[in-house]
Protein backbone atom coordinates (compact mmCIF):
# COMPACT_ATOMS: atom_id res chain seq x y z
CA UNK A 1 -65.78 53.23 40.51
CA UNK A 2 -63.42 50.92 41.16
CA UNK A 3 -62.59 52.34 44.45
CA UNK A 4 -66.05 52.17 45.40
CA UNK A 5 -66.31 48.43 44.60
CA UNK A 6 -63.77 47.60 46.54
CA UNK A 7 -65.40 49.23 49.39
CA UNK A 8 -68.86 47.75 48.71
CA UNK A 9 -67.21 44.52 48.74
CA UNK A 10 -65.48 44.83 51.56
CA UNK A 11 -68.26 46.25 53.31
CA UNK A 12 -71.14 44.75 52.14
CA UNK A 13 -73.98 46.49 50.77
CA UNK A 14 -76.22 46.92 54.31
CA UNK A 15 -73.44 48.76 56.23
CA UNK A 16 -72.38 51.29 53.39
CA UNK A 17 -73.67 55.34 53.75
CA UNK A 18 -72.50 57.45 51.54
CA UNK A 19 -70.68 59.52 53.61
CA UNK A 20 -68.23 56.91 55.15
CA UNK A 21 -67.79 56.03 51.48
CA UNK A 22 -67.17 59.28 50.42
CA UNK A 23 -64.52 59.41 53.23
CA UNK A 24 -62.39 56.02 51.89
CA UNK A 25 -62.83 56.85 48.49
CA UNK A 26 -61.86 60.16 48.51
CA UNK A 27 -65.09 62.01 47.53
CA UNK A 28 -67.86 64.12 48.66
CA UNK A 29 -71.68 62.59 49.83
CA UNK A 30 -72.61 65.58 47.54
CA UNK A 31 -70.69 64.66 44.67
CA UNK A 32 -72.12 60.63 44.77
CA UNK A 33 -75.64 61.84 44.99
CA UNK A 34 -74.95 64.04 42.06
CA UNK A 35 -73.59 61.45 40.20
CA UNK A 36 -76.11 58.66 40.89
CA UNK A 37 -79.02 60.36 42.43
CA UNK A 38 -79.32 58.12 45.31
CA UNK A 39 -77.23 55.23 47.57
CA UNK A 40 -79.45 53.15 45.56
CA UNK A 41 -78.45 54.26 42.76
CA UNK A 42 -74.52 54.21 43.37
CA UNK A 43 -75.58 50.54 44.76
CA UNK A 44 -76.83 49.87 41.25
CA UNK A 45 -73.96 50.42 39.52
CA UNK A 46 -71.95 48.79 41.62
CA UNK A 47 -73.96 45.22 41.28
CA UNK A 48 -73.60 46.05 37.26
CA UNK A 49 -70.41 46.38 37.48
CA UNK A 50 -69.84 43.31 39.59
CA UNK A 51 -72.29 41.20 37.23
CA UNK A 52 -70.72 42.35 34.06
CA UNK A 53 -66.90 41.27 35.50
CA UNK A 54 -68.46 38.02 36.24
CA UNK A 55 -69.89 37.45 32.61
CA UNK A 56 -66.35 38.90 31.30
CA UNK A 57 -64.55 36.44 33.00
CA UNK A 58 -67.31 33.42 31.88
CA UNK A 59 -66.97 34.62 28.21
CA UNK A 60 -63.09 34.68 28.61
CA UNK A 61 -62.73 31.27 30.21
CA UNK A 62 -64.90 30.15 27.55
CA UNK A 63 -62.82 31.79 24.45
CA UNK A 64 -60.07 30.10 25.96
CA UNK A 65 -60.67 26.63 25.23
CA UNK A 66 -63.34 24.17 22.89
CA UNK A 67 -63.45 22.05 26.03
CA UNK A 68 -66.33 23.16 28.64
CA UNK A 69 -64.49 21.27 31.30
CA UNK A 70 -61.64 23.38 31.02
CA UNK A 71 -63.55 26.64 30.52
CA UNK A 72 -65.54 25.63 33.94
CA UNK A 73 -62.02 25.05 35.74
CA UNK A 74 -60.80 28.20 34.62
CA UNK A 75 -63.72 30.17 35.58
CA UNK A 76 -63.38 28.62 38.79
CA UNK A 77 -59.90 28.98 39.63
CA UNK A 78 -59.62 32.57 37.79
CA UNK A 79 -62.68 34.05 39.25
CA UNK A 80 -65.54 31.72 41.50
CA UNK A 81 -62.79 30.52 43.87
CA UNK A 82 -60.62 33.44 44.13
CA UNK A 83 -59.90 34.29 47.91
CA UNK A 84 -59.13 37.95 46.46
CA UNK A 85 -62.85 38.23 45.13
CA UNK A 86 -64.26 36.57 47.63
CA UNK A 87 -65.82 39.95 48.85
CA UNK A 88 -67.35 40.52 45.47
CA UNK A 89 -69.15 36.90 45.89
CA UNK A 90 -70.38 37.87 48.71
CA UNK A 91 -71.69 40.69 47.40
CA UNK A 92 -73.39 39.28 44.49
CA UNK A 93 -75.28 36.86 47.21
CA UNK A 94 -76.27 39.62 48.96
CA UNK A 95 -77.52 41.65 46.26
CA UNK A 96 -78.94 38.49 44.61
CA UNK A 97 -80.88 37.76 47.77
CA UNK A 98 -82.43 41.24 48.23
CA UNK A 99 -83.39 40.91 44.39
CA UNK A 100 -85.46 37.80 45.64
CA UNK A 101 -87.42 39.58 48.10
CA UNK A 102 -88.51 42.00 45.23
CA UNK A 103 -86.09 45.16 46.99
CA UNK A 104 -86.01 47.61 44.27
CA UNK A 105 -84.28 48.67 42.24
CA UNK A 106 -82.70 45.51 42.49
CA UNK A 107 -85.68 43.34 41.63
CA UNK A 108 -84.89 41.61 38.48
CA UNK A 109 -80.87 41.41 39.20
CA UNK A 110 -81.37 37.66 40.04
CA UNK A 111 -83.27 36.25 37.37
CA UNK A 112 -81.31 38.19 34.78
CA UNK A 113 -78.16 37.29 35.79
CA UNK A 114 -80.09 33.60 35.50
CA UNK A 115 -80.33 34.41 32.40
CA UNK A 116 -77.25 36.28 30.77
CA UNK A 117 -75.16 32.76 32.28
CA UNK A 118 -77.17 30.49 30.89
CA UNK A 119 -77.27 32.42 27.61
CA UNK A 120 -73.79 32.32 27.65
CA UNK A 121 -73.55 28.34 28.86
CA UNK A 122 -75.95 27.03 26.54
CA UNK A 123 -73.82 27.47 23.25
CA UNK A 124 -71.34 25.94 25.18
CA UNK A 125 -73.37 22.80 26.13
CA UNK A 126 -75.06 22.56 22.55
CA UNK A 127 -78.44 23.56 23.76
CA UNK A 128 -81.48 24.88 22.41
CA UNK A 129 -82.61 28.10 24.17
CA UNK A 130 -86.01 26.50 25.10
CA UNK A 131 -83.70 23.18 27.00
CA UNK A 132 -81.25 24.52 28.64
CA UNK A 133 -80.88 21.82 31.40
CA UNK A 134 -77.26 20.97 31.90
CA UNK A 135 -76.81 24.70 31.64
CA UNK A 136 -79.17 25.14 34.66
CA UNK A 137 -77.12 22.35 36.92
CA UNK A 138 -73.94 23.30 35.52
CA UNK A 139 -74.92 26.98 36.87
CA UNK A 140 -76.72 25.68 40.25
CA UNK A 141 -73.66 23.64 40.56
CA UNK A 142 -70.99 26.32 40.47
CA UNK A 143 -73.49 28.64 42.72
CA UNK A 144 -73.81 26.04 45.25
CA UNK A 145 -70.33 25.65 45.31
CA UNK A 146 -69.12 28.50 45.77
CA UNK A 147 -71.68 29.54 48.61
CA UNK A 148 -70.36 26.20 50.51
CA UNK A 149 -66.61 27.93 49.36
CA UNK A 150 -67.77 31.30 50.91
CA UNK A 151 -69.34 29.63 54.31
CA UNK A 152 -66.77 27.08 54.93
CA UNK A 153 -63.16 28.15 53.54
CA UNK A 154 -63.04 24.30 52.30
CA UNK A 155 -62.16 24.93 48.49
CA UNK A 156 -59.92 21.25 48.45
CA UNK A 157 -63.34 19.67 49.44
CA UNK A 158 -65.48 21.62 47.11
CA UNK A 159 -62.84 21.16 44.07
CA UNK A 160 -63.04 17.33 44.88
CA UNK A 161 -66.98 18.43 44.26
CA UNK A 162 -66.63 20.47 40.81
CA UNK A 163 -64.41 17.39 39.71
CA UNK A 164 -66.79 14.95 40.82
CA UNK A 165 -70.06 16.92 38.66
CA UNK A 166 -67.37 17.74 35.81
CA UNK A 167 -66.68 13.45 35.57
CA UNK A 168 -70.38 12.67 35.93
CA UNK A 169 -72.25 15.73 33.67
CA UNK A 170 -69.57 14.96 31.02
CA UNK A 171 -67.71 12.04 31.53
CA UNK A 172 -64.42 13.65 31.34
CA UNK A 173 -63.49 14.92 34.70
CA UNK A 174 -61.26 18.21 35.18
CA UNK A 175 -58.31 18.58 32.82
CA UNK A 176 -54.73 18.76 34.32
CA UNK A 177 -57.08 17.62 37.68
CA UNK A 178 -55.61 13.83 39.14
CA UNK A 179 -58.38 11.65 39.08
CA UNK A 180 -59.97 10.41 42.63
């Protein structure tokens, strides 16, 4: 599997048959198919594996530390804003976008991912299930972000950003982050 992410990610999602991905992971079109019934189905797993590293890191950068600024920093730096995962952001765009035009069986991987972050940021903000509003910009926020990070390469300008939100959503700015 882990083979075959990196491939995806490289790759993309659009480009990938399953026997050029049989050839650079060292496996057999016969074998995937037996093993996930479909491209669509090796495609699936993929995504949940890709989703579930993202909420792995979240919950990590958020056992690290009682402060949310520093848990959204360290998501950020250890994860969002990686240049070394920057194919698996791209990849959970991709995905996320096909999920918006209904493509199954990818159809409800965009709202639940919604979902499983802000179930994980709303604790962390002190909010009620039913008003989960900072949650929502704080996720919008880092999404936004990070596509600008993705389509521009600019990660000093779109720090400068994430510090700016971070100082006005909380009043405390970045930690270890010189203020502007």
């Amino acid at each position: 599997m882990e083979r075959t992410v990196a491939y995806v990610s490289e790759h993309g999602s659009a480009s990938v048959s399953l026997r050029t991905l049989a050839a650079a992971i060292g496996s057999s079109p016969r074998v995937l198919l037996y093993l996930f019934g479909s491209k669509e189905g090796l495609l699936t797993e993929v995504f949940g594996v890709c989703r579930q590293r993202q909420l792995d890191l979240l919950n990590g950068a958020l056992d690290a530390t009682d402060d949310p600024d520093e848990a959204m920093w360290r998501l950020w730096r250890s994860w969002l804003a990686d240049p070394g995962r920057a194919g698996l952001m791209r990849l959970f765009f991709e995905i996320y976008l096909h999920s918006l035009q209904g493509a199954c069986p990818y159809g409800d991987f965009a709202s639940a991912s919604v979902y499983q972050w802000l179930d994980i940021l709303g604790p962390m903000n002190d909010e009620e299930p039913d008003d989960r509003v900072r949650s929502t910009l704080t996720l919008a926020v880092l999404r936004g972000l990070l596509l600008d990070a993705l389509a521009t390469n600019d990660t000093e300008r779109v720090e400068r950003a994430l510090r700016h939100y971070l100082d006005q959503s909380r009043g405390s700015g970045a930690p270890g982050q010189p203020a502007e």
